[in-house]
N, C-alpha and C. Protein backbone atom coordinates (compact mmCIF):
# COMPACT_ATOMS: atom_id res chain seq x y z
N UNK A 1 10.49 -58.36 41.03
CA UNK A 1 9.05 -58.22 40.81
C UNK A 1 8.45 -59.62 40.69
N UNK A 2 7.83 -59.68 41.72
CA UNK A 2 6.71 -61.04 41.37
C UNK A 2 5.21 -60.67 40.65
N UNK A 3 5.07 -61.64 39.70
CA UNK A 3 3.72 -61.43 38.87
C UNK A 3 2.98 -63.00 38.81
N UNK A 4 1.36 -62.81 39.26
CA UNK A 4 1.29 -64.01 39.48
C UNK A 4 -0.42 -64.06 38.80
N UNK A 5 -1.01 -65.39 38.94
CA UNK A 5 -2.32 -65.26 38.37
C UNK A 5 -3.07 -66.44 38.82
N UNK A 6 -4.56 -66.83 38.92
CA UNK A 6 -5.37 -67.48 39.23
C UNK A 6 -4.94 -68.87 38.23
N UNK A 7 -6.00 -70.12 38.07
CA UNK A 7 -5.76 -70.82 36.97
C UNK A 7 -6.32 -70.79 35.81
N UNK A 8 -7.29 -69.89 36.15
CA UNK A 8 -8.25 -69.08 34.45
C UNK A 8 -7.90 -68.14 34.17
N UNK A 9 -6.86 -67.36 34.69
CA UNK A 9 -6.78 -66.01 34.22
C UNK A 9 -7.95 -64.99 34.78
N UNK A 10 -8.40 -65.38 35.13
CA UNK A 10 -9.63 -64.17 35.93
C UNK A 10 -8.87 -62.96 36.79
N UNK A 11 -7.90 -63.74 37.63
CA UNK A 11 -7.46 -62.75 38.66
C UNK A 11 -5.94 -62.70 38.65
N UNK A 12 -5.58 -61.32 38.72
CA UNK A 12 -3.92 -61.29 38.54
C UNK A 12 -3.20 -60.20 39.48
N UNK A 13 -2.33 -60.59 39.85
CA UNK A 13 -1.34 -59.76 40.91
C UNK A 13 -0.19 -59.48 40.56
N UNK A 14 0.49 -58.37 41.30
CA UNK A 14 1.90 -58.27 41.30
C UNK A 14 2.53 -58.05 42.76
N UNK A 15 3.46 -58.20 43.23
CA UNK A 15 4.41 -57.49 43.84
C UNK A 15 5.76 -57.05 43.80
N UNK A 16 5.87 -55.92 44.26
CA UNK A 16 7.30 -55.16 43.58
C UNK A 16 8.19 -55.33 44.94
N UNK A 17 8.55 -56.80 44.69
CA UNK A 17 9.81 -56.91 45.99
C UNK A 17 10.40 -58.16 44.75
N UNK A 18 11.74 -58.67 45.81
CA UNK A 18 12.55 -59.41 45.56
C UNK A 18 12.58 -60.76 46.44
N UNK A 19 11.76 -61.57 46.67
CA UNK A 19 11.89 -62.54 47.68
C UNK A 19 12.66 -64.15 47.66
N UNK A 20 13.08 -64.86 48.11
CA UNK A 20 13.75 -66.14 47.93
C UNK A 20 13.61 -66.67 48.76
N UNK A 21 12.68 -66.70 50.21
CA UNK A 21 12.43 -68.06 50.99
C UNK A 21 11.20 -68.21 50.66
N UNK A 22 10.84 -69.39 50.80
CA UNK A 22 9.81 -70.38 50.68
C UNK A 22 9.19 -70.69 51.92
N UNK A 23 8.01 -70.70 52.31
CA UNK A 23 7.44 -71.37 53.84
C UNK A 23 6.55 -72.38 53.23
N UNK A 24 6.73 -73.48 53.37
CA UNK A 24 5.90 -74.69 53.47
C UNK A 24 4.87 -75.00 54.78
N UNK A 25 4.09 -74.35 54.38
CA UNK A 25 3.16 -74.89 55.63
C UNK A 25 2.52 -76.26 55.43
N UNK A 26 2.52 -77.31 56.40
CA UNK A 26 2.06 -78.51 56.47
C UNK A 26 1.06 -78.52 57.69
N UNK A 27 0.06 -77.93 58.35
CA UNK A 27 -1.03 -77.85 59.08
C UNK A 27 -2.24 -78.48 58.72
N UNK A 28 -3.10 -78.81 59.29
CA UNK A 28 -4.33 -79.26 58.99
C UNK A 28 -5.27 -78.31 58.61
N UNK A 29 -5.36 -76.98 58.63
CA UNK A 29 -5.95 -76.34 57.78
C UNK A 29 -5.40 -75.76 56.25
N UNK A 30 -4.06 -76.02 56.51
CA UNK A 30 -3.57 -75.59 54.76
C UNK A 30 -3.74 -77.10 53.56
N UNK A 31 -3.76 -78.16 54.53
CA UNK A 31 -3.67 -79.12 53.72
C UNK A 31 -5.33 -78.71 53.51
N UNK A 32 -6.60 -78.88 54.31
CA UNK A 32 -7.59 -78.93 53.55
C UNK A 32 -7.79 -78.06 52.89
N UNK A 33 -7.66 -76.34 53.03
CA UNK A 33 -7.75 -75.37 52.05
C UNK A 33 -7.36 -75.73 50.34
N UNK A 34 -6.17 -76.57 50.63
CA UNK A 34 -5.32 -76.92 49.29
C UNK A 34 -5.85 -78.07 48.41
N UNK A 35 -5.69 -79.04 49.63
CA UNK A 35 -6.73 -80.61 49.22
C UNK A 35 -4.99 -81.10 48.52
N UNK A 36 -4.22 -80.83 49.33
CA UNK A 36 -2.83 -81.60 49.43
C UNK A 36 -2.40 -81.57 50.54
N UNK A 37 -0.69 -81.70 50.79
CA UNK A 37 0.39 -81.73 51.73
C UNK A 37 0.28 -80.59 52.52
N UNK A 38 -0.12 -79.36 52.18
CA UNK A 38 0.11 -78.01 52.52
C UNK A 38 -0.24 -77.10 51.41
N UNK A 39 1.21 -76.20 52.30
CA UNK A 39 1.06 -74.70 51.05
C UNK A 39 2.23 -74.47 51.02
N UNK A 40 2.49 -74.26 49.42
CA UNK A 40 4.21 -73.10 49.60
C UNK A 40 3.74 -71.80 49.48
N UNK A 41 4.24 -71.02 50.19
CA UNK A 41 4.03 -69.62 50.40
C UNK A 41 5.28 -68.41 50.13
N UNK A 42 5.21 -67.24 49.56
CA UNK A 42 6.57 -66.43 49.69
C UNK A 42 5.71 -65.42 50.65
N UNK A 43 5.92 -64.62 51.46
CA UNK A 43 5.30 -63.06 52.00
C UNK A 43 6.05 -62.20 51.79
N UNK A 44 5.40 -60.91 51.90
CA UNK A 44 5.43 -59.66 50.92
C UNK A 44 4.75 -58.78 51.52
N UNK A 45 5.18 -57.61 52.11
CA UNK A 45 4.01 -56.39 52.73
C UNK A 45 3.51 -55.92 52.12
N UNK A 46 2.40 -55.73 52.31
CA UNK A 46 0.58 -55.15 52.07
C UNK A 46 1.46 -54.09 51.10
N UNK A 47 1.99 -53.33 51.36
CA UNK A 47 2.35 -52.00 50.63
C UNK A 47 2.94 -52.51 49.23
N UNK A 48 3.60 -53.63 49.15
CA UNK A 48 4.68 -53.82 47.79
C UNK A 48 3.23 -54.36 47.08
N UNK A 49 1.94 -55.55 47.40
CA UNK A 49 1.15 -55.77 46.90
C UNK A 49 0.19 -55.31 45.95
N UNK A 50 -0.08 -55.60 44.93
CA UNK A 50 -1.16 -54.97 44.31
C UNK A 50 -2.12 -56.14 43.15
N UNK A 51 -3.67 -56.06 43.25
CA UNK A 51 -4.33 -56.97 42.64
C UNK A 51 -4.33 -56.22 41.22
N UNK A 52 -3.93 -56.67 40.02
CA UNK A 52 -3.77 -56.12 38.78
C UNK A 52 -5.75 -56.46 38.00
N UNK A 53 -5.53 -57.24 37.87
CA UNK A 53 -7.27 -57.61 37.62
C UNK A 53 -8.48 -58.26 38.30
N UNK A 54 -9.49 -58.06 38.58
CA UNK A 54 -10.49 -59.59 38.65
C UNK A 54 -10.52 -59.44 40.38
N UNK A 55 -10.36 -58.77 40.95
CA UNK A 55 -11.02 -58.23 42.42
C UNK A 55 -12.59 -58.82 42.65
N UNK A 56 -13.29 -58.49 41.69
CA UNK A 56 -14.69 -58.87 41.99
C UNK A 56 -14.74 -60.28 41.48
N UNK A 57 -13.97 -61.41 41.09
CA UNK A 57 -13.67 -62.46 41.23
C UNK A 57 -12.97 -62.95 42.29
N UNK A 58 -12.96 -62.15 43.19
CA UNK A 58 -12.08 -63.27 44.43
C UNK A 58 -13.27 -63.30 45.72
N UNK A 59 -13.10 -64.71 46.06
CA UNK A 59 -13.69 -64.84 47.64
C UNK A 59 -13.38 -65.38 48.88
N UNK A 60 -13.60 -65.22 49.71
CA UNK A 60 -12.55 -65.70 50.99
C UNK A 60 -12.81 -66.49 52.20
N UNK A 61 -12.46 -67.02 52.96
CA UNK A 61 -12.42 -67.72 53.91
C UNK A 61 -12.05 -67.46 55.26
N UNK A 62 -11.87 -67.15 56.26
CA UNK A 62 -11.34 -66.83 57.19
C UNK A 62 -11.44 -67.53 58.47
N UNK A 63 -10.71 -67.88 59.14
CA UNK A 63 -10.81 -68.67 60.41
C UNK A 63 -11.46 -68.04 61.63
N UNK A 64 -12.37 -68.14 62.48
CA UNK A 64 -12.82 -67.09 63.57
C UNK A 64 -11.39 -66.98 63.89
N UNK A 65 -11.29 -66.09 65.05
CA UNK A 65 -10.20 -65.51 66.06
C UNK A 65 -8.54 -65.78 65.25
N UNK A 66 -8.41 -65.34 63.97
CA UNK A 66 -7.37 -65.41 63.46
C UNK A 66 -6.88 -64.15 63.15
N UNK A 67 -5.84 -63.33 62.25
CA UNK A 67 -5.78 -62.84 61.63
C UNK A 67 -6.05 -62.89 59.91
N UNK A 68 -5.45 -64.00 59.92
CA UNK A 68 -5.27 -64.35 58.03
C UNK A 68 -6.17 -64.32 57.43
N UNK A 69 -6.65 -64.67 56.29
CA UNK A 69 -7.70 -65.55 55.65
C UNK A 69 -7.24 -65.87 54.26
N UNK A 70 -8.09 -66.44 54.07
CA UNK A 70 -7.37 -67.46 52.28
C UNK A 70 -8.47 -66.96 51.22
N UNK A 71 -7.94 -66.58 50.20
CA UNK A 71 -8.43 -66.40 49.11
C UNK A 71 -8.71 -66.96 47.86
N UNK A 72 -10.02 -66.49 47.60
CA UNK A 72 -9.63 -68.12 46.23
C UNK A 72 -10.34 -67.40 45.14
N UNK A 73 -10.24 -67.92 43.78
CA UNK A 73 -10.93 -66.96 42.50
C UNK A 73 -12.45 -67.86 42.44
N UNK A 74 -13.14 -67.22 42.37
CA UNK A 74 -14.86 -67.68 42.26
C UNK A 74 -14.80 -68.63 40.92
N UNK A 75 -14.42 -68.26 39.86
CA UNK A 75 -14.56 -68.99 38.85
C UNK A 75 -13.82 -70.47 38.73
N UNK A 76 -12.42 -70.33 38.99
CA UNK A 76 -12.06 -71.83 38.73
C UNK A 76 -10.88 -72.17 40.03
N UNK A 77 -11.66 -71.48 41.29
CA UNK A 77 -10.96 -72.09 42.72
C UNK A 77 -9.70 -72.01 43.28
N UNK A 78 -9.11 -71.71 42.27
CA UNK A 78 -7.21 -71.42 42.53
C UNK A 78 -7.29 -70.71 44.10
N UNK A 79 -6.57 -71.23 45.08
CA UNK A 79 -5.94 -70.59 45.61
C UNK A 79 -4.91 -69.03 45.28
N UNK A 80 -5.37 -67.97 46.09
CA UNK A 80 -4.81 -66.87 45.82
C UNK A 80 -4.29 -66.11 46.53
N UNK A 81 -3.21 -65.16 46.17
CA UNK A 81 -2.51 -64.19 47.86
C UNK A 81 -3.88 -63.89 48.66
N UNK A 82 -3.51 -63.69 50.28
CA UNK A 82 -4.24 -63.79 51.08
C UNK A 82 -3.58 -62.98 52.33
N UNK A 83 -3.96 -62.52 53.49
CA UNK A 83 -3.60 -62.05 54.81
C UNK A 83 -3.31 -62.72 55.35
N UNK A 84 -1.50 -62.26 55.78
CA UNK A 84 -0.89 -63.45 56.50
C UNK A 84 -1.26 -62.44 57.68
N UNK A 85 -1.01 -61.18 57.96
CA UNK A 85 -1.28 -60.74 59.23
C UNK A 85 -1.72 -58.77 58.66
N UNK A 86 -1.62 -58.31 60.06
CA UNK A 86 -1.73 -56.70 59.10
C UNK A 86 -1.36 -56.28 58.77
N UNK A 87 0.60 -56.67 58.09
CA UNK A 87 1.58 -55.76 57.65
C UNK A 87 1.74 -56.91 56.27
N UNK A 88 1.49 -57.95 56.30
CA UNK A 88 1.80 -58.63 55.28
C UNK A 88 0.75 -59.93 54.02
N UNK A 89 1.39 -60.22 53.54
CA UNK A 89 0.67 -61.05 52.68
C UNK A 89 1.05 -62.01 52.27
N UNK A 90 0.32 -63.16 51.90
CA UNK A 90 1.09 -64.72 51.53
C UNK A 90 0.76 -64.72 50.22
N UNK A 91 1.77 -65.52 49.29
CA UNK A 91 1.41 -65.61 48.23
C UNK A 91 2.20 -66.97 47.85
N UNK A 92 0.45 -67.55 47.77
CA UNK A 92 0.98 -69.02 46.61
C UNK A 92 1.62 -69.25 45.80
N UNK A 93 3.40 -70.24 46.15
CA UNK A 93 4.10 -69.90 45.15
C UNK A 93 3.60 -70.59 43.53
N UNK A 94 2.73 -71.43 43.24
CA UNK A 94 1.98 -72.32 42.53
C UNK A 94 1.42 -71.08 41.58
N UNK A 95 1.07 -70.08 42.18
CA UNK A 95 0.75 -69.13 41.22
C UNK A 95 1.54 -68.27 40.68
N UNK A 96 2.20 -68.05 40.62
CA UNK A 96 3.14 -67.37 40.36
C UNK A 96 3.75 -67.53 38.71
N UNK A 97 3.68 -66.59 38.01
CA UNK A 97 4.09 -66.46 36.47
C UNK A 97 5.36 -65.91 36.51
N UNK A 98 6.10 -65.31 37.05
CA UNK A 98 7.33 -64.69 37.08
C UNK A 98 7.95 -64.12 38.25
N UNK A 99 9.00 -63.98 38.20
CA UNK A 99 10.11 -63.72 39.92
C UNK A 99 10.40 -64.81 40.30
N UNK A 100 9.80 -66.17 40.38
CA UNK A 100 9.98 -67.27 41.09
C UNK A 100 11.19 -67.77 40.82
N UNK A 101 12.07 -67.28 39.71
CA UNK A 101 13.33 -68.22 39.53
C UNK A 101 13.98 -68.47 40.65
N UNK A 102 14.87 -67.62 41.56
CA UNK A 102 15.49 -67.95 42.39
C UNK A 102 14.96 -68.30 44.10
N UNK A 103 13.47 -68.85 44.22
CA UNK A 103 13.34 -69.27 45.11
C UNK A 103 13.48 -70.36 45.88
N UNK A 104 13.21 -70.65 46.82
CA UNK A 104 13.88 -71.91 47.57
C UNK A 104 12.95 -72.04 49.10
N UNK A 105 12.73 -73.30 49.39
CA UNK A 105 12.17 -73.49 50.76
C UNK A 105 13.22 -73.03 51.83
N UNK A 106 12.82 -72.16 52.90
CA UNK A 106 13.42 -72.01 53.90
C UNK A 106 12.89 -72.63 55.20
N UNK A 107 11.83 -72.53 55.37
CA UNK A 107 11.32 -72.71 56.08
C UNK A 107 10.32 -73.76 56.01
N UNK A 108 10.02 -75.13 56.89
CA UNK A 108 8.64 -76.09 57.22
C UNK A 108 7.73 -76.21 58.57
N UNK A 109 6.83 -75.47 58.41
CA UNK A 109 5.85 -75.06 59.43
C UNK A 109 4.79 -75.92 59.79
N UNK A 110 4.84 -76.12 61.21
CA UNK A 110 3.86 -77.38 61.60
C UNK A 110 4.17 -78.61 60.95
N UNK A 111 5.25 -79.30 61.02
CA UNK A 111 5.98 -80.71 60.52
C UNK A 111 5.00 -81.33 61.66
N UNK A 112 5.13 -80.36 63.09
CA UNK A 112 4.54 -81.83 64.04
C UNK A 112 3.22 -82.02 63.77
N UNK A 113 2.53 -81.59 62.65
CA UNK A 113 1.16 -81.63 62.46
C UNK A 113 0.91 -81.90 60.87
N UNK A 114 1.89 -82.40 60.57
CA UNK A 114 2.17 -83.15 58.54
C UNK A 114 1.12 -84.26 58.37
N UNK A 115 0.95 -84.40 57.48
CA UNK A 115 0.01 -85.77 56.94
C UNK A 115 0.90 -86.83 57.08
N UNK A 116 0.18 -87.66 58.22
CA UNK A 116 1.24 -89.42 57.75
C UNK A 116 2.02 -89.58 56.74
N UNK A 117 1.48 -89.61 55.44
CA UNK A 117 2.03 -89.58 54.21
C UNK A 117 2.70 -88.92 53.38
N UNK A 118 3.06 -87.89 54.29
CA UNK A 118 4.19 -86.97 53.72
C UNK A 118 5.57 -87.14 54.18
N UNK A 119 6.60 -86.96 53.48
CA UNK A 119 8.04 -87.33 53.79
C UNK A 119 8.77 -85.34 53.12
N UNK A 120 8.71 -85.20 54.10
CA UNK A 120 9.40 -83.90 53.59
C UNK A 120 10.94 -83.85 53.75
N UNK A 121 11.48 -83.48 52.23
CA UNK A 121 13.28 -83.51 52.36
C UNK A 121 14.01 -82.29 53.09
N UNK A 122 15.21 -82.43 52.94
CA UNK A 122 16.32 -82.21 53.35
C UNK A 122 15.97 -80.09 53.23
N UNK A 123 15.22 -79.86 52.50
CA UNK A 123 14.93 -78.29 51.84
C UNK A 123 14.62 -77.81 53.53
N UNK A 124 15.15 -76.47 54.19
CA UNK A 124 14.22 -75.74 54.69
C UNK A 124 14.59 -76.19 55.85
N UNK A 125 14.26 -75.13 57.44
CA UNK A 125 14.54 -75.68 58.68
C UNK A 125 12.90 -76.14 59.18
N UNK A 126 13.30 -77.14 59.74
CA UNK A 126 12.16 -77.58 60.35
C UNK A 126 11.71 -77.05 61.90
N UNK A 127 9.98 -76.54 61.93
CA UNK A 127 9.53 -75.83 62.71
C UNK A 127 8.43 -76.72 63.02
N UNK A 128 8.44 -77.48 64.39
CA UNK A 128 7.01 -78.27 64.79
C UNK A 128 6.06 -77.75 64.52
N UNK A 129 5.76 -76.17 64.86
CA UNK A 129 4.72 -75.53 65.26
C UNK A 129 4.97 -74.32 64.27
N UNK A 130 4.55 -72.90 64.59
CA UNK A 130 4.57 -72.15 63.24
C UNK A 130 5.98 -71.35 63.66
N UNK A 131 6.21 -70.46 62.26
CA UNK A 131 7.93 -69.74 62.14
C UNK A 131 8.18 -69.38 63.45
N UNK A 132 9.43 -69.51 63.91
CA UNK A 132 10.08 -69.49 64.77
C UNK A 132 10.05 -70.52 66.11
N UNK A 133 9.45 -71.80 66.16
CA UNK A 133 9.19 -72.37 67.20
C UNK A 133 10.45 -73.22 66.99
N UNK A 134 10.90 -74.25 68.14
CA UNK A 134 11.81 -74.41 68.25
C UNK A 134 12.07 -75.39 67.32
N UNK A 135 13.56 -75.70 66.47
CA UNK A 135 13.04 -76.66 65.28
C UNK A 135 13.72 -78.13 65.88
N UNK A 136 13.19 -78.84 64.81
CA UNK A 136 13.13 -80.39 65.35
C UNK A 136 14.37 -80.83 65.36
């Protein structure tokens, strides 16, 4: 069970799975969404998901011609789970209050598109472009 929450407490989630890879996205839209390196992410289908409080505290973002979009709490900005596609969901591992013990990066998405200034280690297979492209 993952249980997770905004940085005010406004908004809170759960999901009832068991997950342990990590996706590091390093793209030019996760770094500005974040206003860092990226995003660590776990996913989780729509079905195991559930928003526990503070729904009418969340607002969103979405890219034209995408699927996803990013979520964030109105009150104090946290990044929040969001639509990775129509069966699933991303969830910021940064938020996260519990389940997170045994996770781990598996995966680094869009390396060929990282900030100069990032040096990403040895964690995780490296993917130029997004999951599954050929790795470096």
């Amino acid at each position: 069970m993952l249980t997770g929450k905004c940085n005010c407490g406004s908004v809170e989630y759960n999901a009832d799975t068991d997950v342990s890879d990590v996706f590091v996205c390093h793209c030019s839209i996760c770094r500005s969404l974040t206003g860092s390196g990226g995003i660590a992410v776990v996913i989780v289908k729509n079905t195991d998901f559930r928003w526990l409080k503070g729904q009418d505290s969340i607002t969103y973002w979405s890219k034209p011609e995408h699927d996803w979009h990013a979520n964030f709490c109105k009150v104090c900005g946290s990044s929040l789970p969001g639509k990775n596609d129509e069966h699933q969901m991303y969830i910021p591992v940064g938020t996260l209050t519990s389940g997170h013990e045994n996770l781990k990066v598996a995966h680094n998405l869009y390396v060929a598109s990282k900030a100069s200034w990032q040096i990403i280690g040895d964690s995780g297979i490296q993917h130029p472009e997004g999951y599954g492209s050929k790795n470096a």
